[in-house]
PDB file of N, CA and C in Angstrom:
ATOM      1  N   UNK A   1     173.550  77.628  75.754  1.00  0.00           N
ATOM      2  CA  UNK A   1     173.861  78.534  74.663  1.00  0.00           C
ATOM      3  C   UNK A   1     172.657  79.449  74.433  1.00  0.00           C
ATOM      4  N   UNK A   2     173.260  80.656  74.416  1.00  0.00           N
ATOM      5  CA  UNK A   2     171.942  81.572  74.235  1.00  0.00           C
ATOM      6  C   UNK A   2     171.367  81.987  72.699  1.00  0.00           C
ATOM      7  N   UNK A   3     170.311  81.938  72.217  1.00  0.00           N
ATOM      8  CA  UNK A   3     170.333  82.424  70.720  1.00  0.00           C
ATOM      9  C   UNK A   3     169.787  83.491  70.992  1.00  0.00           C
ATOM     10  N   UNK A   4     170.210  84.010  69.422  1.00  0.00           N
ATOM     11  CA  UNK A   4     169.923  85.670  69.436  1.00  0.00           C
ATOM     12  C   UNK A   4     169.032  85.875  67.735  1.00  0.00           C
ATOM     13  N   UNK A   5     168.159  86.375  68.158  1.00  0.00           N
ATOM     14  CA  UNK A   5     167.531  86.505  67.233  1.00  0.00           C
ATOM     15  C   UNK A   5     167.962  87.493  65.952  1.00  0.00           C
ATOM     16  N   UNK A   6     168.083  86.694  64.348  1.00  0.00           N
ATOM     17  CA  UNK A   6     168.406  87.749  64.068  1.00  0.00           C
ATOM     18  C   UNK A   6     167.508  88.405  63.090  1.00  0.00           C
ATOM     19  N   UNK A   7     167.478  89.857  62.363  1.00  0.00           N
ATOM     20  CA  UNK A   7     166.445  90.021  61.319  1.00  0.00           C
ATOM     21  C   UNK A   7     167.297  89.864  60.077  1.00  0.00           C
ATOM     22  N   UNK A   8     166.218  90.015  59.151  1.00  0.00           N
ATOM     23  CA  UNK A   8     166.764  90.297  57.537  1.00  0.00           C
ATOM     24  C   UNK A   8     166.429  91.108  56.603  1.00  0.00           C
ATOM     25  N   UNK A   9     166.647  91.861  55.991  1.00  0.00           N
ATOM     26  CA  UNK A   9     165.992  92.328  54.736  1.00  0.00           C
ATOM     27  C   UNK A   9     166.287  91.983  53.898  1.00  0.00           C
ATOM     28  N   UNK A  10     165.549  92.475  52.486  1.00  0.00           N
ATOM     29  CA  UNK A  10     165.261  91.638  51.454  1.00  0.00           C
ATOM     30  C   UNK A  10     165.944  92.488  50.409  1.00  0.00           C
ATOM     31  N   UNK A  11     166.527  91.326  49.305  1.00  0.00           N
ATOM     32  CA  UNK A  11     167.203  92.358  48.215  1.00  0.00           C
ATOM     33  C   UNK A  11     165.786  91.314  46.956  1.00  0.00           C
ATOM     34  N   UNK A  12     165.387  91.578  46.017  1.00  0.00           N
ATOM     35  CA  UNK A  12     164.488  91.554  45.458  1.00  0.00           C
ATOM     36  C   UNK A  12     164.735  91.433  43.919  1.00  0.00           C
ATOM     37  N   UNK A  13     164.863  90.234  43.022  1.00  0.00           N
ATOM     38  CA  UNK A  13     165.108  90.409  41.887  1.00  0.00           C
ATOM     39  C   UNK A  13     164.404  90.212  40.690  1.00  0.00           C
ATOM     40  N   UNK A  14     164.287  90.758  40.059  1.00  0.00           N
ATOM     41  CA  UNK A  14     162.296  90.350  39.028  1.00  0.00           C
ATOM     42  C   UNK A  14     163.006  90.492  37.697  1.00  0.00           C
ATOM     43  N   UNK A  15     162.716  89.865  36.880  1.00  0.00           N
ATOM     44  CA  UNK A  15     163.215  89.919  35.195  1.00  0.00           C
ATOM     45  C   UNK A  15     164.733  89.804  34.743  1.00  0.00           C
ATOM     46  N   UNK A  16     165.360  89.559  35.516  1.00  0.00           N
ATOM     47  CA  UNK A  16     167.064  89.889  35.767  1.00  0.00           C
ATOM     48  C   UNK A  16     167.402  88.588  35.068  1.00  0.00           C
ATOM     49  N   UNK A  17     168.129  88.804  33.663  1.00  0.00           N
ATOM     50  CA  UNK A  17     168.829  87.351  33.205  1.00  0.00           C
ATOM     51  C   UNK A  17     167.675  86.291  32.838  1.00  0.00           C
ATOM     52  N   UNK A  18     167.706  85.001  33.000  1.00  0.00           N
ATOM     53  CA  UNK A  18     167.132  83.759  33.358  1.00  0.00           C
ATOM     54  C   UNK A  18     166.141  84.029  34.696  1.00  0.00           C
ATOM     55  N   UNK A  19     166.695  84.729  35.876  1.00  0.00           N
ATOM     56  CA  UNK A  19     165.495  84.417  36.614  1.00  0.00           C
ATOM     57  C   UNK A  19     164.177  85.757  36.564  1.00  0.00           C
ATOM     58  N   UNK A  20     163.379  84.748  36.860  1.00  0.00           N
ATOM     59  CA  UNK A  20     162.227  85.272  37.095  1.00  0.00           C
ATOM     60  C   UNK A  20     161.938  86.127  38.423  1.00  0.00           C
ATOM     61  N   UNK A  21     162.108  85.739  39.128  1.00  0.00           N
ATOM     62  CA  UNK A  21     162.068  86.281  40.578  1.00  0.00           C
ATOM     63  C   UNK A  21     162.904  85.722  41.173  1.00  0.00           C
ATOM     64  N   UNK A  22     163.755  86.518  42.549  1.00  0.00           N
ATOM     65  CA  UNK A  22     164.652  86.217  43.100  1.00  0.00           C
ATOM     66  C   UNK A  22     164.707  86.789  44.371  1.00  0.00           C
ATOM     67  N   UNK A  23     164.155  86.236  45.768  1.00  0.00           N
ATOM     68  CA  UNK A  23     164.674  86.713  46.483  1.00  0.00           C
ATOM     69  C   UNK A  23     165.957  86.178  47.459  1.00  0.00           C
ATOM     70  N   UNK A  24     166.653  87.804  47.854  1.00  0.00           N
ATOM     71  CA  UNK A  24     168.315  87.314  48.499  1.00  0.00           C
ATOM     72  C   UNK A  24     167.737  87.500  50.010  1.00  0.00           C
ATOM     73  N   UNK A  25     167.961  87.122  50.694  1.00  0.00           N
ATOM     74  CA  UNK A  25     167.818  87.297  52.476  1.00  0.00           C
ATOM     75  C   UNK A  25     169.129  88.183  52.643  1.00  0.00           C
ATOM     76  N   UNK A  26     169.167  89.482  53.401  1.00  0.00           N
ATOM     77  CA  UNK A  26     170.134  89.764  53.928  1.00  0.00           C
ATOM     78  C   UNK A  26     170.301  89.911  55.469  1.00  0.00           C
ATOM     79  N   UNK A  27     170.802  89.299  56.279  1.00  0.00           N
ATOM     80  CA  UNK A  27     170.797  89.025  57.555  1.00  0.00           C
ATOM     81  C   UNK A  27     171.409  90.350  58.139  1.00  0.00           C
ATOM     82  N   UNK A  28     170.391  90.997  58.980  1.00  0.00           N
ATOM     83  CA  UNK A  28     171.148  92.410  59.662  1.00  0.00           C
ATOM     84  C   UNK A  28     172.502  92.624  60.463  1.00  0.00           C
ATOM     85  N   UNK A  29     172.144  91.519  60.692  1.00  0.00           N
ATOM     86  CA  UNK A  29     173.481  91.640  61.952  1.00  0.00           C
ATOM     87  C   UNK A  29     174.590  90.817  61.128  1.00  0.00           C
ATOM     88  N   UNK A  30     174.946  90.645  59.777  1.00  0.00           N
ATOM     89  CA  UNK A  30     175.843  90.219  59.409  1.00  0.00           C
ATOM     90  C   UNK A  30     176.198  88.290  58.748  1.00  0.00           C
ATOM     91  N   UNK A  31     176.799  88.232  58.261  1.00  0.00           N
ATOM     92  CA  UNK A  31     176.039  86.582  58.030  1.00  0.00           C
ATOM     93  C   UNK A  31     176.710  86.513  56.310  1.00  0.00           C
ATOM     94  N   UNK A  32     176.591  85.082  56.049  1.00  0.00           N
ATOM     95  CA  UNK A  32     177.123  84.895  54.574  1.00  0.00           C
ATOM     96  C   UNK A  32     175.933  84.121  53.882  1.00  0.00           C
ATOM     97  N   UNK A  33     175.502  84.640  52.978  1.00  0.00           N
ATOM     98  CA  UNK A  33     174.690  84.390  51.949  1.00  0.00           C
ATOM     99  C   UNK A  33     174.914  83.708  50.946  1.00  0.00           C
ATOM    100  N   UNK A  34     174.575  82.272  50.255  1.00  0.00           N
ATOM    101  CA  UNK A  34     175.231  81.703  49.534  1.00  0.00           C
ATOM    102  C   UNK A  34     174.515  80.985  47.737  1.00  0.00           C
ATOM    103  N   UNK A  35     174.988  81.447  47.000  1.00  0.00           N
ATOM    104  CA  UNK A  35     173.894  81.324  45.664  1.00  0.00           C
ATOM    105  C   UNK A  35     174.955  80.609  45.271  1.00  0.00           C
ATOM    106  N   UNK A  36     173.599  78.887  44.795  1.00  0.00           N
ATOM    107  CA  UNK A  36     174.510  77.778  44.563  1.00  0.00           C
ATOM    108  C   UNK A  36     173.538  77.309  43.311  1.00  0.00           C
ATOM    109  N   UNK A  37     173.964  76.552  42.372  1.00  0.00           N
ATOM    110  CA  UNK A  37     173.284  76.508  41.337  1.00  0.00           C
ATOM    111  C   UNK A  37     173.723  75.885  40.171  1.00  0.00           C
ATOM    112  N   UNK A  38     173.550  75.047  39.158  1.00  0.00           N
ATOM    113  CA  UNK A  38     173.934  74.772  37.812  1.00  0.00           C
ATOM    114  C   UNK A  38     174.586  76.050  37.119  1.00  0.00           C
ATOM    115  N   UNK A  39     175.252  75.613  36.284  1.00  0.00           N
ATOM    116  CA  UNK A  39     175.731  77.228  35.117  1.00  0.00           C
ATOM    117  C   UNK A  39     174.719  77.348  34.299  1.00  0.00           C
ATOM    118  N   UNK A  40     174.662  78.856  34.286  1.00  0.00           N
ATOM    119  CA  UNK A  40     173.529  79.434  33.278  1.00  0.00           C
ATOM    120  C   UNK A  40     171.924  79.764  33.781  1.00  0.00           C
ATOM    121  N   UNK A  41     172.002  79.531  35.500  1.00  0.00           N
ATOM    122  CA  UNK A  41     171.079  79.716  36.091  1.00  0.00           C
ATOM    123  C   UNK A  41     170.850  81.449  36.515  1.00  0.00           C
ATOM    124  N   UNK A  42     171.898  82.173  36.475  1.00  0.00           N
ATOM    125  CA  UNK A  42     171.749  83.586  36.909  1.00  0.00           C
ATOM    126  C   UNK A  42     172.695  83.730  37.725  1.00  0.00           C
ATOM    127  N   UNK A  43     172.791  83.001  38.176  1.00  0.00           N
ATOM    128  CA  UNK A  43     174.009  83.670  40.116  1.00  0.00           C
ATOM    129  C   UNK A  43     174.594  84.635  39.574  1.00  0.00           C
ATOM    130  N   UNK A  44     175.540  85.054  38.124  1.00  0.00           N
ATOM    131  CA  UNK A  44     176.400  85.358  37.796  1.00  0.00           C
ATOM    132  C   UNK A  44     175.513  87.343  37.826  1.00  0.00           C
ATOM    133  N   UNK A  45     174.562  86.834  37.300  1.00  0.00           N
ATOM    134  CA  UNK A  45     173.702  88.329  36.605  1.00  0.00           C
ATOM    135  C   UNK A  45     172.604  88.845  38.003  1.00  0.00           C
ATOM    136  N   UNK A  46     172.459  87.823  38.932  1.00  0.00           N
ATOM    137  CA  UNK A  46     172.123  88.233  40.223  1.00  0.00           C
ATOM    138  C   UNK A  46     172.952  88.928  41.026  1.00  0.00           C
ATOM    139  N   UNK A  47     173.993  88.589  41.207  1.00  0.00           N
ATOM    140  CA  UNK A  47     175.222  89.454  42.112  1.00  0.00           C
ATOM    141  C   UNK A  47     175.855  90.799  41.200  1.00  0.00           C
ATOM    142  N   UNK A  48     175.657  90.426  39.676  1.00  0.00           N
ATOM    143  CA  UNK A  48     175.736  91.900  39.152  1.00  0.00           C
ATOM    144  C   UNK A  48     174.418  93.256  39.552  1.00  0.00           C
ATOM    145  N   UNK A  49     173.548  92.187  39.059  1.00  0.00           N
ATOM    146  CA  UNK A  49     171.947  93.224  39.864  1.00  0.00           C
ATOM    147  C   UNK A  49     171.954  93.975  40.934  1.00  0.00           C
ATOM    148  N   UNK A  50     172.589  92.830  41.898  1.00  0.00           N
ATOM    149  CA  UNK A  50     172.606  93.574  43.860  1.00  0.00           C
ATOM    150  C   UNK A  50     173.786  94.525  43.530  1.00  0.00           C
ATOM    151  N   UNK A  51     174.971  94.193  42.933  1.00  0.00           N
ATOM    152  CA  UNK A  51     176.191  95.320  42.737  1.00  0.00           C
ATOM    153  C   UNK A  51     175.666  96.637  42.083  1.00  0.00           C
ATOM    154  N   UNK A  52     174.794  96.151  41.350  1.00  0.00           N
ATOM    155  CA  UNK A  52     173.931  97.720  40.154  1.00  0.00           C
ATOM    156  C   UNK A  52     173.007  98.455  41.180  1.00  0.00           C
ATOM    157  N   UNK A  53     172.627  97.625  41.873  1.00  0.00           N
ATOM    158  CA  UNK A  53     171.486  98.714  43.482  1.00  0.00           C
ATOM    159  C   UNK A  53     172.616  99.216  44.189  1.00  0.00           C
ATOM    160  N   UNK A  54     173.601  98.401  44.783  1.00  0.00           N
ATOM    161  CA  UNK A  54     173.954  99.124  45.535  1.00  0.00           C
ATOM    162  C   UNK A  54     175.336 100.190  44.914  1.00  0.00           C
ATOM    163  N   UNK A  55     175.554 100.213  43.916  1.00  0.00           N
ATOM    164  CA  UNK A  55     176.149 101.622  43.452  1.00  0.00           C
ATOM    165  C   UNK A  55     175.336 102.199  42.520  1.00  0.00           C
ATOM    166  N   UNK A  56     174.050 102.151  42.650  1.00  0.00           N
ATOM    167  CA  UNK A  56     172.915 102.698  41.846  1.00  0.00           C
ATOM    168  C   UNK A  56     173.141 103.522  40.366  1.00  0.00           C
ATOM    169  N   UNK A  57     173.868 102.034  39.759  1.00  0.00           N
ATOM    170  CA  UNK A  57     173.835 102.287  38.272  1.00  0.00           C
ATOM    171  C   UNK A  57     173.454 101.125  37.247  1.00  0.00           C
ATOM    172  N   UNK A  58     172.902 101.543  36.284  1.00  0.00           N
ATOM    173  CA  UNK A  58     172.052 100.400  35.860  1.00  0.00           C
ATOM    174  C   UNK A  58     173.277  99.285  35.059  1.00  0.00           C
ATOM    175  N   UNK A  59     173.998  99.547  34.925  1.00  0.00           N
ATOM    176  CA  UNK A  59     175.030  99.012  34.355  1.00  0.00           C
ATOM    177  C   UNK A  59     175.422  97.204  35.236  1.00  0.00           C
ATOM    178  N   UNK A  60     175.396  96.394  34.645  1.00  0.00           N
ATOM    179  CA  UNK A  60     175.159  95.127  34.745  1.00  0.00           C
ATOM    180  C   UNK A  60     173.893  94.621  34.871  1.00  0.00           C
ATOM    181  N   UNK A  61     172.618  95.668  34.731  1.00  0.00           N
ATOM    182  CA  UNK A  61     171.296  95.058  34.926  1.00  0.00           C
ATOM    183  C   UNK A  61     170.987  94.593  33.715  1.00  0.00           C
ATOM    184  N   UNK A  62     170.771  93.375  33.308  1.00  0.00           N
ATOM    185  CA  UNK A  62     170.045  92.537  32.301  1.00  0.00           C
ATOM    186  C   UNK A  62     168.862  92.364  32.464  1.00  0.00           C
ATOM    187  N   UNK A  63     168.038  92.052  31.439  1.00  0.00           N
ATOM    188  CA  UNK A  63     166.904  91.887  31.600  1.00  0.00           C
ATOM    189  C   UNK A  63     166.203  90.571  30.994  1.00  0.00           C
ATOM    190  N   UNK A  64     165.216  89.813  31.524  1.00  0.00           N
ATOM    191  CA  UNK A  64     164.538  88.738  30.567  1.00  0.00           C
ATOM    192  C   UNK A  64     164.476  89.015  29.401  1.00  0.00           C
ATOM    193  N   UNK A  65     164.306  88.166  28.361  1.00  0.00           N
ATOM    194  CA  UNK A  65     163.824  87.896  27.487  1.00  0.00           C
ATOM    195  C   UNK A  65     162.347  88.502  27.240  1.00  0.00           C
ATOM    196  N   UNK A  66     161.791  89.039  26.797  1.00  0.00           N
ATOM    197  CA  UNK A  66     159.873  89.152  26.413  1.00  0.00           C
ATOM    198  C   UNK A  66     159.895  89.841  27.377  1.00  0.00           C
ATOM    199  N   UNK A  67     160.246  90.672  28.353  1.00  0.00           N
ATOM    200  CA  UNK A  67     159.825  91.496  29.664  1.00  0.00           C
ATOM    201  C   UNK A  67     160.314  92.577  29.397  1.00  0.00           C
ATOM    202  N   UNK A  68     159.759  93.766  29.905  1.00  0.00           N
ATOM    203  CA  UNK A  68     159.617  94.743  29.202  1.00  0.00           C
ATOM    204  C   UNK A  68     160.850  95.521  30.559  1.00  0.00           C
ATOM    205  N   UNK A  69     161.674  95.200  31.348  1.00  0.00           N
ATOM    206  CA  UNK A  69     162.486  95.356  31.776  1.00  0.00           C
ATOM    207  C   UNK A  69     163.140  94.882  33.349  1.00  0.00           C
ATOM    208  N   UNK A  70     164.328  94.519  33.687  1.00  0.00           N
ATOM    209  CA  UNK A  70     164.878  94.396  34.677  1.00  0.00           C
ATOM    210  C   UNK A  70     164.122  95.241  36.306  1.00  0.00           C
ATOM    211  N   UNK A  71     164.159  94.151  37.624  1.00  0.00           N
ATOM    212  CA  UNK A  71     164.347  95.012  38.863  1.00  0.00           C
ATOM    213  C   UNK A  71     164.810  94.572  39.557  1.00  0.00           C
ATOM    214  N   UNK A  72     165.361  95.492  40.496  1.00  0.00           N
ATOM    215  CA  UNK A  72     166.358  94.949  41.734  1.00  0.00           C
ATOM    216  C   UNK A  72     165.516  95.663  42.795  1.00  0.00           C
ATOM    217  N   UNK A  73     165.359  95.194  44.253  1.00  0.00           N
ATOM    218  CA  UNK A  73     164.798  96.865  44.741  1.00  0.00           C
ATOM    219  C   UNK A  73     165.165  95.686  46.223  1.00  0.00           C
ATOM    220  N   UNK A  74     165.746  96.537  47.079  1.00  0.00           N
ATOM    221  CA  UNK A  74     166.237  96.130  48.482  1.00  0.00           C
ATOM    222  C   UNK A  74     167.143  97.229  49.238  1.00  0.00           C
ATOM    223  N   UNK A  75     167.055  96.946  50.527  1.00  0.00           N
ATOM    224  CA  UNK A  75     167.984  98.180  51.199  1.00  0.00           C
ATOM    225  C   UNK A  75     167.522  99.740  50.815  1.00  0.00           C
ATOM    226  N   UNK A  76     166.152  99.789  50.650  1.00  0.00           N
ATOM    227  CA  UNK A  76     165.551 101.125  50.597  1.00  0.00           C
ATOM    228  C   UNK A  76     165.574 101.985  49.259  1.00  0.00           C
ATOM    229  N   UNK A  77     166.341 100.962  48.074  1.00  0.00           N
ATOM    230  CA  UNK A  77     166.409 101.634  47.149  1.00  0.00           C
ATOM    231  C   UNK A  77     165.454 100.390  45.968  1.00  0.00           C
ATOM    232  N   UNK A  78     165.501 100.754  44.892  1.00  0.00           N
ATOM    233  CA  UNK A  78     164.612 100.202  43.658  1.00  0.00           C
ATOM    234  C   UNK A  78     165.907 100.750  42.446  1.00  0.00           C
ATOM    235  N   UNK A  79     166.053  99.437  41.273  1.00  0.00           N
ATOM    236  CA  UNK A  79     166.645 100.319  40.334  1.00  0.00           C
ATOM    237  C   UNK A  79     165.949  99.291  39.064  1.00  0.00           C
ATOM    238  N   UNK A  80     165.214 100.171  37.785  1.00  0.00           N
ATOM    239  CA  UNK A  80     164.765  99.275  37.177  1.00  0.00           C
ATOM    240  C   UNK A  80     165.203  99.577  35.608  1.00  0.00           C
TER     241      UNK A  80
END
């Protein structure tokens, strides 16, 4: 069996909800990514974040508590 190497880039999440930092792996060549977790951990406000970059509107971006605001930044873009 031959393997094939694959790359990834990074989707990037800082102040978003509950988490603190978050990084997503996105596998180039395609692949399923899987955010598993207790309730009330973020998954919910993380996949809104990556949805708010990639139609680059701030709309579902939450932010921590005491932090002076939300970021997402992956796939060449930043939205804060």
């Amino acid at each position: 069996m031959k393997r094939t190497r694959t790359t990834t880039t990074e989707i990037t999440l800082r102040d978003v909800g509950p988490i603190e930092q978050l990084v997503i792996p996105v596998p180039k060549d395609g692949g399923i990514v899987v955010l598993r977790g207790p309730n009330g951990i973020g998954k919910t406000l993380a996949l809104n974040a990556v949805q708010a970059l990639l139609e680059g509107s701030k709309r579902g971006l939450a932010s921590r508590d005491d932090t002076p605001g939300a970021t997402v930044e992956g796939l060449g873009a930043r939205l804060t």
